[in-house]
Protein backbone atom coordinates (compact mmCIF):
# COMPACT_ATOMS: atom_id res chain seq x y z
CA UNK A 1 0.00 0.00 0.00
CA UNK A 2 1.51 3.69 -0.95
CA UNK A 3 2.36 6.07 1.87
CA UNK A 4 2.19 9.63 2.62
CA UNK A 5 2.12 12.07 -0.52
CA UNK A 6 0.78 9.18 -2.48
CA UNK A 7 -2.87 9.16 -0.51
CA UNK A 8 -5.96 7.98 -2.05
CA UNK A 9 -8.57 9.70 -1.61
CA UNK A 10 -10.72 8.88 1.49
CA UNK A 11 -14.18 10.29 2.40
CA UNK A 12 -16.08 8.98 5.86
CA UNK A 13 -17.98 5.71 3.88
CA UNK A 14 -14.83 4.45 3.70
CA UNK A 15 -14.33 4.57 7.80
CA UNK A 16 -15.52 1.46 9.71
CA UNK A 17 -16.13 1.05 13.03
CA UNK A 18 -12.65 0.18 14.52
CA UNK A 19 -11.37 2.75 12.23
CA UNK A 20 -13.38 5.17 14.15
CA UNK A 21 -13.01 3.78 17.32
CA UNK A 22 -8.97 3.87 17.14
CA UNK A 23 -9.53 8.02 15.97
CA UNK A 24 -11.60 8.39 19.06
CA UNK A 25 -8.61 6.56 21.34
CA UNK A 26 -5.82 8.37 19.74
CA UNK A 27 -7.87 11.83 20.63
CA UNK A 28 -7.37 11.01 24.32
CA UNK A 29 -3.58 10.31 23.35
CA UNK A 30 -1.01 7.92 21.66
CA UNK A 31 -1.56 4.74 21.67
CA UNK A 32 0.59 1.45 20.47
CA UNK A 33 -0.74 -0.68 18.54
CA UNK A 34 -1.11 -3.57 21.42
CA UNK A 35 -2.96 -1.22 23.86
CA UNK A 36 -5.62 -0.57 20.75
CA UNK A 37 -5.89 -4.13 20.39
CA UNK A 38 -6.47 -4.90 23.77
CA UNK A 39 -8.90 -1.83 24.11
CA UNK A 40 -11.02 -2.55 21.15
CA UNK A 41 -10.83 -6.08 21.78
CA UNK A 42 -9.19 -7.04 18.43
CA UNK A 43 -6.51 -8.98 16.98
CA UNK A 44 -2.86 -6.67 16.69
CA UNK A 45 -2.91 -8.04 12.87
CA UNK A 46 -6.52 -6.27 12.29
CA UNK A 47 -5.51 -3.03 14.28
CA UNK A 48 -2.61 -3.33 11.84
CA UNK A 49 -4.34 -3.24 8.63
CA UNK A 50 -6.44 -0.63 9.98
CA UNK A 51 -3.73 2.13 11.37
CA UNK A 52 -2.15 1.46 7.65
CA UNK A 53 -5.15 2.84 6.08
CA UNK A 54 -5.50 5.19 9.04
CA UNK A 55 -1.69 6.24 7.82
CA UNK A 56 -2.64 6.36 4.41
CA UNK A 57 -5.22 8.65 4.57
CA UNK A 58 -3.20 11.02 6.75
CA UNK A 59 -5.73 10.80 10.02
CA UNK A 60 -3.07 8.77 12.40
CA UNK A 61 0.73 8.46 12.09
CA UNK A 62 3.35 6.90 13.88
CA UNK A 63 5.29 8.60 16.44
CA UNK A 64 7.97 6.11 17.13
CA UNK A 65 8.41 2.84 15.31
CA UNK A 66 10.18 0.77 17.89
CA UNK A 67 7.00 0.34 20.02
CA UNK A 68 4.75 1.30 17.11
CA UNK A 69 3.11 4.22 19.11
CA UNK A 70 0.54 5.88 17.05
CA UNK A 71 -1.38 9.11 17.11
CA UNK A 72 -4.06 11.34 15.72
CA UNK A 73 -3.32 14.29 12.90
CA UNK A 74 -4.99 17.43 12.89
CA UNK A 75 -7.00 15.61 10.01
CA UNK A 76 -8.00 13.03 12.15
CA UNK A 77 -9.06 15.29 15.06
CA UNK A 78 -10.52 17.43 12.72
CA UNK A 79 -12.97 14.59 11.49
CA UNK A 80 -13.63 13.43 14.62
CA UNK A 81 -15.01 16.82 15.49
């Protein structure tokens, strides 16, 4: 899947319901990967797939690979609003 400038564009039908619930997470702070999981009650592999598109759409990014610690963009907290 492409990254960053390479963005597809993305309109809210193509949100699902983790996707939303891992925006509302990261709005209350980063988050790894894991601790979504855990939170949401979903495999790491799923939570995976979704931050990707999360990522790709420019809503999330990650802060710091090594513990894949995610959080929200201004784009993300700006839909969320």
């Amino acid at each position: 899947m492409p990254k960053g400038e390479n963005r597809r564009p993305m309109d809210e039908s193509d949100l699902n319901q983790t996707d939303s619930a891992i925006l509302e997470l990261l709005t209350k702070g980063r988050e790894t990967r894991k601790s979504l999981a855990d939170q949401l009650d979903k495999h790491p592999n799923y939570i995976s797939d979704r931050l990707d598109w999360l990522q790709e759409w420019g809503l999330a990014r990650c802060h710091h690979k090594g513990t894949a610690l995610f959080e929200i963009t201004e784009d993300g907290v700006e839909l969320q609003e």
